[in-house]
PDB file of N, CA and C in Angstrom:
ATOM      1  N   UNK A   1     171.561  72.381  57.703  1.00  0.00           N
ATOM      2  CA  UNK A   1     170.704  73.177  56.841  1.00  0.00           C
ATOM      3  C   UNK A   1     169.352  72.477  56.708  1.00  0.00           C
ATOM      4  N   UNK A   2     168.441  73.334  57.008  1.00  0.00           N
ATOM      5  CA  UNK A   2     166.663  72.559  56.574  1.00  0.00           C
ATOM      6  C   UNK A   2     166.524  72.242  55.074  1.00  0.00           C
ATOM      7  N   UNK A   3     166.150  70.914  55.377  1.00  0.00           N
ATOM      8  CA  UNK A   3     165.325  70.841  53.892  1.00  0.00           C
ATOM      9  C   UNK A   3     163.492  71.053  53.812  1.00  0.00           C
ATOM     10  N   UNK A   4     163.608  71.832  52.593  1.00  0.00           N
ATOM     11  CA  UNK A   4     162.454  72.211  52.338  1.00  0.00           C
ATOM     12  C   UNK A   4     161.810  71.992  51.085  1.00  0.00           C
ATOM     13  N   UNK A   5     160.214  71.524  51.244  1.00  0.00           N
ATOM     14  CA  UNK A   5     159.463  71.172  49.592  1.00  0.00           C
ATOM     15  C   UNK A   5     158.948  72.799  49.209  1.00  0.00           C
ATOM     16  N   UNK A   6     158.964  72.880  48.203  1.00  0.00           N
ATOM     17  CA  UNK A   6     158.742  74.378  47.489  1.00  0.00           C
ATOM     18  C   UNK A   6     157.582  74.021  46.580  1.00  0.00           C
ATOM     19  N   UNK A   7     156.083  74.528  46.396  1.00  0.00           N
ATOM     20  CA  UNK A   7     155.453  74.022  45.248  1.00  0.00           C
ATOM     21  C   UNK A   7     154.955  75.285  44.555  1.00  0.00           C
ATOM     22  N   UNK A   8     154.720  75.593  43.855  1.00  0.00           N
ATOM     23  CA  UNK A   8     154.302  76.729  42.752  1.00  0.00           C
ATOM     24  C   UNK A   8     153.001  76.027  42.358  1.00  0.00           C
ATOM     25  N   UNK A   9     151.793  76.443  42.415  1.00  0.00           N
ATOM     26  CA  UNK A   9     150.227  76.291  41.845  1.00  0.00           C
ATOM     27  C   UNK A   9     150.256  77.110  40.546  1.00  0.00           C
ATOM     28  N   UNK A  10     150.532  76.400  39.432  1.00  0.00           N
ATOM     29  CA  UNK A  10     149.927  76.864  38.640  1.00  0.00           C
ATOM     30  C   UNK A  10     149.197  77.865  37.968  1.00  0.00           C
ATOM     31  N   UNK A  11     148.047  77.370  38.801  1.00  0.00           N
ATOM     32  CA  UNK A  11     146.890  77.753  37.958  1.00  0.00           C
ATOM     33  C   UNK A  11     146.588  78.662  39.013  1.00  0.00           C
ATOM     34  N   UNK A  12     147.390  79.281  39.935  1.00  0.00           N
ATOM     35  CA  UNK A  12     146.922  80.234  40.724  1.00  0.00           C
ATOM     36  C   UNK A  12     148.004  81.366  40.720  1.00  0.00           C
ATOM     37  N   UNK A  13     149.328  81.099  39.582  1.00  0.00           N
ATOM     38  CA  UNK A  13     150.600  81.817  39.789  1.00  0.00           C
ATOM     39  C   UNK A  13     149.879  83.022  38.344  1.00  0.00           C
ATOM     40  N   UNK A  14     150.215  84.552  38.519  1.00  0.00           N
ATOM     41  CA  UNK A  14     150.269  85.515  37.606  1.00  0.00           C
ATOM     42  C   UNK A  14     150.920  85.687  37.568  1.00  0.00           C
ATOM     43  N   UNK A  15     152.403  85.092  37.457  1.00  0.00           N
ATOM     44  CA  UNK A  15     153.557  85.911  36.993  1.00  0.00           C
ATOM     45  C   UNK A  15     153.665  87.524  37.757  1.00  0.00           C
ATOM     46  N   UNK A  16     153.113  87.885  39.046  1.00  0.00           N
ATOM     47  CA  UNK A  16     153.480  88.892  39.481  1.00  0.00           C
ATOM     48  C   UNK A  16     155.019  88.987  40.116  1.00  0.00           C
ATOM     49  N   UNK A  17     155.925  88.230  40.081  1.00  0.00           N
ATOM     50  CA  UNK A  17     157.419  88.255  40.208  1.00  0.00           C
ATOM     51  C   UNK A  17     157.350  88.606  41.617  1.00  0.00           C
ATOM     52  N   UNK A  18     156.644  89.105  42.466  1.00  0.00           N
ATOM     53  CA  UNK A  18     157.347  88.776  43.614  1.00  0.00           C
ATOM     54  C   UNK A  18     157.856  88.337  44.107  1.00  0.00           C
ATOM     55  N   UNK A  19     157.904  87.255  44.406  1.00  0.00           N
ATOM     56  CA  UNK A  19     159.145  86.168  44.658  1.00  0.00           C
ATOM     57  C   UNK A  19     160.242  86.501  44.407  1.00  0.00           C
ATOM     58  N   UNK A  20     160.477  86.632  42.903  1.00  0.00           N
ATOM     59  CA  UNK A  20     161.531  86.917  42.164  1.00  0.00           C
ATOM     60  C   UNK A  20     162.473  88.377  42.712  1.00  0.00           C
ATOM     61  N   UNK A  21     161.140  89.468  42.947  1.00  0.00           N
ATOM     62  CA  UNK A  21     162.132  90.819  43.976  1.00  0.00           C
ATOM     63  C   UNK A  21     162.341  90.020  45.275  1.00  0.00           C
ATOM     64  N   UNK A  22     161.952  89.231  45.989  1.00  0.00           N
ATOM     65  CA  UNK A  22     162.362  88.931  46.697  1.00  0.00           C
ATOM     66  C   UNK A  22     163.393  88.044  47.008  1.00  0.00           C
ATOM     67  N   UNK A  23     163.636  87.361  46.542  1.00  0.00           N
ATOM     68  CA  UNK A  23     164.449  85.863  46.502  1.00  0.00           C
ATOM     69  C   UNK A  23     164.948  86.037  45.089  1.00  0.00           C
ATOM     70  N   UNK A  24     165.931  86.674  43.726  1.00  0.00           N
ATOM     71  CA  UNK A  24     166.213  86.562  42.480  1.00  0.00           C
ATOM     72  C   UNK A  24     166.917  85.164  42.405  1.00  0.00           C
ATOM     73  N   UNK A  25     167.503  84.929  43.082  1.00  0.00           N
ATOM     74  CA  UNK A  25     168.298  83.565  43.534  1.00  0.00           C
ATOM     75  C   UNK A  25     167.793  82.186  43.893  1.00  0.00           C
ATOM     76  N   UNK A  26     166.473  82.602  43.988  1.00  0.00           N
ATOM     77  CA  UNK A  26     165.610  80.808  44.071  1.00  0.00           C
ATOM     78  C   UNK A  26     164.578  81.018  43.289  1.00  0.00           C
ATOM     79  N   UNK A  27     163.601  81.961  43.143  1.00  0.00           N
ATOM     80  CA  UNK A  27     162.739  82.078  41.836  1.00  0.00           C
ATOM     81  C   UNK A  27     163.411  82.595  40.449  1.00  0.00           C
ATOM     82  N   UNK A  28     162.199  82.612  39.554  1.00  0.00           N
ATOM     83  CA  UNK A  28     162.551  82.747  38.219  1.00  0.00           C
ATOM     84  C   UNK A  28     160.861  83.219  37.545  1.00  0.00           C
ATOM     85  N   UNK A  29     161.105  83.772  36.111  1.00  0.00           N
ATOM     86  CA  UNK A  29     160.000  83.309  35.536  1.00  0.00           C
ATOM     87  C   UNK A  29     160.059  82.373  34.389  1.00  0.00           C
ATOM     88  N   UNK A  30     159.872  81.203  34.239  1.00  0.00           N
ATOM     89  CA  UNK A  30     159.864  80.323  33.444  1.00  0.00           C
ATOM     90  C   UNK A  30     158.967  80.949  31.659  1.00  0.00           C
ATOM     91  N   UNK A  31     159.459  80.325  31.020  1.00  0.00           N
ATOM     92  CA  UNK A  31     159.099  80.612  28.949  1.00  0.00           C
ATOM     93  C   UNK A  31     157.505  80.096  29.521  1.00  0.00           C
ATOM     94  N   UNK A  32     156.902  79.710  29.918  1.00  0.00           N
ATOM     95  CA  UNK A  32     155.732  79.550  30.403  1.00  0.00           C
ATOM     96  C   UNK A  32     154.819  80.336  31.203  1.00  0.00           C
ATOM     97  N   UNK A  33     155.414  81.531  31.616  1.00  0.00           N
ATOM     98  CA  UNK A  33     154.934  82.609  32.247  1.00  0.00           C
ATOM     99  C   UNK A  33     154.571  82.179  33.419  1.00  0.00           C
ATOM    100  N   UNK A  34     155.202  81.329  34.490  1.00  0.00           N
ATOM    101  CA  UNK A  34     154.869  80.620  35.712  1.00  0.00           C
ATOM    102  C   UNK A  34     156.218  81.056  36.475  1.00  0.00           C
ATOM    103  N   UNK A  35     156.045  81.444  38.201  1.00  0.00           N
ATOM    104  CA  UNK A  35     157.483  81.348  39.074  1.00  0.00           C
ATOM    105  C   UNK A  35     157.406  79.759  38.647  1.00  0.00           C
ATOM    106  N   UNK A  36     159.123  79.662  39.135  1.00  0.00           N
ATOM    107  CA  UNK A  36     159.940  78.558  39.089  1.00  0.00           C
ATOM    108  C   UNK A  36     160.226  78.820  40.406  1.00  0.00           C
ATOM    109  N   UNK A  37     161.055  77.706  40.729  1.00  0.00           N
ATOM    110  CA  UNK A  37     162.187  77.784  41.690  1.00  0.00           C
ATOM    111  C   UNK A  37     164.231  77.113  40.700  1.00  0.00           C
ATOM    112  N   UNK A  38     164.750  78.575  41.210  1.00  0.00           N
ATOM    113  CA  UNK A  38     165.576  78.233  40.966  1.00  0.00           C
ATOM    114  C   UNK A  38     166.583  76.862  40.792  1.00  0.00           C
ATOM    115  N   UNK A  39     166.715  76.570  41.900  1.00  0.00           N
ATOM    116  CA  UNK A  39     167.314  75.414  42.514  1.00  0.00           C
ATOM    117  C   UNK A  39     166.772  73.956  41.995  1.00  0.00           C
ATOM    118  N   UNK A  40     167.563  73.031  41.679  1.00  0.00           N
ATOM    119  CA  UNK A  40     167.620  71.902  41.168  1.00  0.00           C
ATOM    120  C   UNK A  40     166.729  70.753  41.839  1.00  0.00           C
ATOM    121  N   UNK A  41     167.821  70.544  42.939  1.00  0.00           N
ATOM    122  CA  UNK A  41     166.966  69.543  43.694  1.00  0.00           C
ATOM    123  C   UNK A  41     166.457  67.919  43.394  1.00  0.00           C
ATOM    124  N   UNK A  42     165.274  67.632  44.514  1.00  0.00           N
ATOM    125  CA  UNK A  42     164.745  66.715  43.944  1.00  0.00           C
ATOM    126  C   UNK A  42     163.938  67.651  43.464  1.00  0.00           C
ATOM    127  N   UNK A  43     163.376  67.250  42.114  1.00  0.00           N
ATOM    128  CA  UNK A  43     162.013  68.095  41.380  1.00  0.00           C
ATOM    129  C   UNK A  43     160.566  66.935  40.889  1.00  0.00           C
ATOM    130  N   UNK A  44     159.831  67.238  41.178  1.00  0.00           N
ATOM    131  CA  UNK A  44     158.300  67.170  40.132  1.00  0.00           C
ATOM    132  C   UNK A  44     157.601  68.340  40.178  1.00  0.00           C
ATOM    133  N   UNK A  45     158.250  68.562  38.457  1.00  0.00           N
ATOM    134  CA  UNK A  45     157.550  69.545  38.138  1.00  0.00           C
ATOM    135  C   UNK A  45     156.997  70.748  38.800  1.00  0.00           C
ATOM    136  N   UNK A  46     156.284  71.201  39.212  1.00  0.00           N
ATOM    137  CA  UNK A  46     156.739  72.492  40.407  1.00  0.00           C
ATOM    138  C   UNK A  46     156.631  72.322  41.221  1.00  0.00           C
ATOM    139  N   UNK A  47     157.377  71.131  41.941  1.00  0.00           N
ATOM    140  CA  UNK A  47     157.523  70.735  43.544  1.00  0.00           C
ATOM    141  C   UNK A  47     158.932  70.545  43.570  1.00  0.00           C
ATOM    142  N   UNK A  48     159.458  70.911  44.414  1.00  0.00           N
ATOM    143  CA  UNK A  48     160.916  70.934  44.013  1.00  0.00           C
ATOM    144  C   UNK A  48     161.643  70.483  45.984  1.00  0.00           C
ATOM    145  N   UNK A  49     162.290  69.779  46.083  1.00  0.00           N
ATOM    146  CA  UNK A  49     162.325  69.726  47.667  1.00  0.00           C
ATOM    147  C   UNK A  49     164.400  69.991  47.177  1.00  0.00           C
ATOM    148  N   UNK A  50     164.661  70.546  48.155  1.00  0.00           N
ATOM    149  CA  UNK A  50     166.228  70.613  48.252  1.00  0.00           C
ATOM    150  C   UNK A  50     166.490  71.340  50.092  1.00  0.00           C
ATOM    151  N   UNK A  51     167.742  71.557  50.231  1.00  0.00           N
ATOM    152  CA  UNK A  51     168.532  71.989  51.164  1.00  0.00           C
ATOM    153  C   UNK A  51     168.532  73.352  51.288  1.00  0.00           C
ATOM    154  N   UNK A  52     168.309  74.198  52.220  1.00  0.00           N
ATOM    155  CA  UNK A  52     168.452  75.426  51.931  1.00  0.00           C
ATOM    156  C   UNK A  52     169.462  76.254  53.289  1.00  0.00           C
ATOM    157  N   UNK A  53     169.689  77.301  53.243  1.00  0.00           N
ATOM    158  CA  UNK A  53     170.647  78.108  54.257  1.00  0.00           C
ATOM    159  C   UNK A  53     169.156  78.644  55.469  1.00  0.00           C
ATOM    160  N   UNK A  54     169.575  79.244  56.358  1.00  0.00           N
ATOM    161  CA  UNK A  54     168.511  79.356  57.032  1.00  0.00           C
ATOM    162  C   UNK A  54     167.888  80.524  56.627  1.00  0.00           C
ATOM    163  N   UNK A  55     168.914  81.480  55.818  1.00  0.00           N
ATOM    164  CA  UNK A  55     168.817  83.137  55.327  1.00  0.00           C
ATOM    165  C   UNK A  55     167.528  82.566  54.373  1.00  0.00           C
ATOM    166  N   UNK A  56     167.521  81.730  53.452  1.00  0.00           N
ATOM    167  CA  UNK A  56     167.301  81.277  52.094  1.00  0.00           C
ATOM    168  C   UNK A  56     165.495  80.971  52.730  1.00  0.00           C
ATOM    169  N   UNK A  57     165.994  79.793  53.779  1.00  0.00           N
ATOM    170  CA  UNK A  57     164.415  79.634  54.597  1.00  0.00           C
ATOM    171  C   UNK A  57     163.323  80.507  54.449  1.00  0.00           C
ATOM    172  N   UNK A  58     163.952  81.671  55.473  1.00  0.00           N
ATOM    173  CA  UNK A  58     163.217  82.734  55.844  1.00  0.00           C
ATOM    174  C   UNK A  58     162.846  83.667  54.382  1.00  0.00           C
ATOM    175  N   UNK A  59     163.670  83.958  53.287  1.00  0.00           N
ATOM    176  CA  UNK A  59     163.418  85.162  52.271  1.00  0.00           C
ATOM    177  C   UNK A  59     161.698  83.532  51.378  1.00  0.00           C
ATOM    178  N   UNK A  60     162.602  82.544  51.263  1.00  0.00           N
ATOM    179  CA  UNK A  60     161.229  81.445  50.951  1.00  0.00           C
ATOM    180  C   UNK A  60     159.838  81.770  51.535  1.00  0.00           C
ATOM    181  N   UNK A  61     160.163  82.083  53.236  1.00  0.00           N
ATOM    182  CA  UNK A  61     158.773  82.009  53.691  1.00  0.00           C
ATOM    183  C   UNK A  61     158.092  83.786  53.069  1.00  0.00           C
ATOM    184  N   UNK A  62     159.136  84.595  52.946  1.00  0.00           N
ATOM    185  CA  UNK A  62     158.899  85.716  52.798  1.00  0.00           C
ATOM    186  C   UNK A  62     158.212  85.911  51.657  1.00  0.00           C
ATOM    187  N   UNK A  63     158.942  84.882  50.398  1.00  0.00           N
ATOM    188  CA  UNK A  63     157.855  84.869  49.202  1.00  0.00           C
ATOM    189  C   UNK A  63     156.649  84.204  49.095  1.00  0.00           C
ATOM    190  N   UNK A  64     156.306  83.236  50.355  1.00  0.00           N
ATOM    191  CA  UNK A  64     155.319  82.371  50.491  1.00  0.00           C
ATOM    192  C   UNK A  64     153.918  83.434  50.676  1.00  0.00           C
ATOM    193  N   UNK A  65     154.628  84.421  51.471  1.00  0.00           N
ATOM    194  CA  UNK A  65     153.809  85.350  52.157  1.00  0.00           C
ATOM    195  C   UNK A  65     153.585  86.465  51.262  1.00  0.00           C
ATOM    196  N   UNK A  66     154.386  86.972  50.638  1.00  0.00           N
ATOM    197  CA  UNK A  66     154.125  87.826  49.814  1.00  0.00           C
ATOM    198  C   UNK A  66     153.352  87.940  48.414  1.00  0.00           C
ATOM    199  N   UNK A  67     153.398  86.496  48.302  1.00  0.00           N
ATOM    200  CA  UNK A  67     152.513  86.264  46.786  1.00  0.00           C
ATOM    201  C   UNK A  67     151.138  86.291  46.463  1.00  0.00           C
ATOM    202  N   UNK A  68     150.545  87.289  45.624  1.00  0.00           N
ATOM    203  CA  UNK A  68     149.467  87.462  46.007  1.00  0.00           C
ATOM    204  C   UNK A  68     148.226  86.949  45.706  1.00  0.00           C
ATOM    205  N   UNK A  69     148.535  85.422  44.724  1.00  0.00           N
ATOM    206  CA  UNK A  69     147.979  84.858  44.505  1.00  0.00           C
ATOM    207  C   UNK A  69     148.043  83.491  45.739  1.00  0.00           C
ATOM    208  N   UNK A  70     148.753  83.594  46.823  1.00  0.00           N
ATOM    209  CA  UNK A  70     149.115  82.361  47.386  1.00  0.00           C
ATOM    210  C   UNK A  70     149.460  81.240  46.422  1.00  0.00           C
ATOM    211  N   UNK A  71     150.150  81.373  45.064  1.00  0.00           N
ATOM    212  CA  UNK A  71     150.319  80.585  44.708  1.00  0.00           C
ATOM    213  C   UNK A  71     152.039  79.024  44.915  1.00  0.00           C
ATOM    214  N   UNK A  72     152.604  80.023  45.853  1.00  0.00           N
ATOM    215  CA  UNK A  72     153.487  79.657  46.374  1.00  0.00           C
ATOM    216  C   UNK A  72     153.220  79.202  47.697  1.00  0.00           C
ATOM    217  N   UNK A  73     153.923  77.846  48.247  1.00  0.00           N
ATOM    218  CA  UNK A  73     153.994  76.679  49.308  1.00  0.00           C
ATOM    219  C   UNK A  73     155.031  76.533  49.662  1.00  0.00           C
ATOM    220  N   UNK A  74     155.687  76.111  51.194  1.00  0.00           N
ATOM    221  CA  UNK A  74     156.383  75.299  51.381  1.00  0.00           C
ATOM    222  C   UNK A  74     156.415  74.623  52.520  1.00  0.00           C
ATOM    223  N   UNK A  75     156.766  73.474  53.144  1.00  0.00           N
ATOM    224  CA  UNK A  75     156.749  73.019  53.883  1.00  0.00           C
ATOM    225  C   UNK A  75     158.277  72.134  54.060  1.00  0.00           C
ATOM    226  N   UNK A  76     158.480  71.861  55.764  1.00  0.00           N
ATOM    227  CA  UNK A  76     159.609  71.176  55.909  1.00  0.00           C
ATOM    228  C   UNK A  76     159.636  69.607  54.726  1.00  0.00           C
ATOM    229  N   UNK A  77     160.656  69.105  54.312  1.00  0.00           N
ATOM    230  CA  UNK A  77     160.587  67.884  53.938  1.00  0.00           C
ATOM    231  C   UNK A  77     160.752  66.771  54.544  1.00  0.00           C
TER     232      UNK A  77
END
């Protein structure tokens, strides 16, 4: 399984939940009105690196792409 770093920008995230229709299972919206990432992991704060399925990969890159703030990242770890 790939591991992958996940980062959420802040100050560039609107809470438009995409991610979230896309992936309900690795995003979130956090009491802070920011995506999360589900998953545990290693974390700082919205960098989050863990293991993922390859299905999981691809719906990730799908929210990478879909967000319309680009406020979502990821890269191999």
């Amino acid at each position: 399984m790939p591991k992958l770093t996940v980062k959420i920008d802040t100050s560039l995230c609107i809470a438009a939940a995409t991610c979230v229709g896309i992936a309900p299972h690795l995003f979130q919206i956090n009491d802070e009105g920011y995506s999360e990432v589900v998953e545990s992991g290693d974390m700082r704060g919205y960098e989050h690196t863990f293991e993922v399925s390859d299905a999981d990969a691809t719906s990730i890159e799908e929210a990478v792409e879909s967000c319309p703030t680009r406020a979502i990242a990821s890269r191999p770890a």
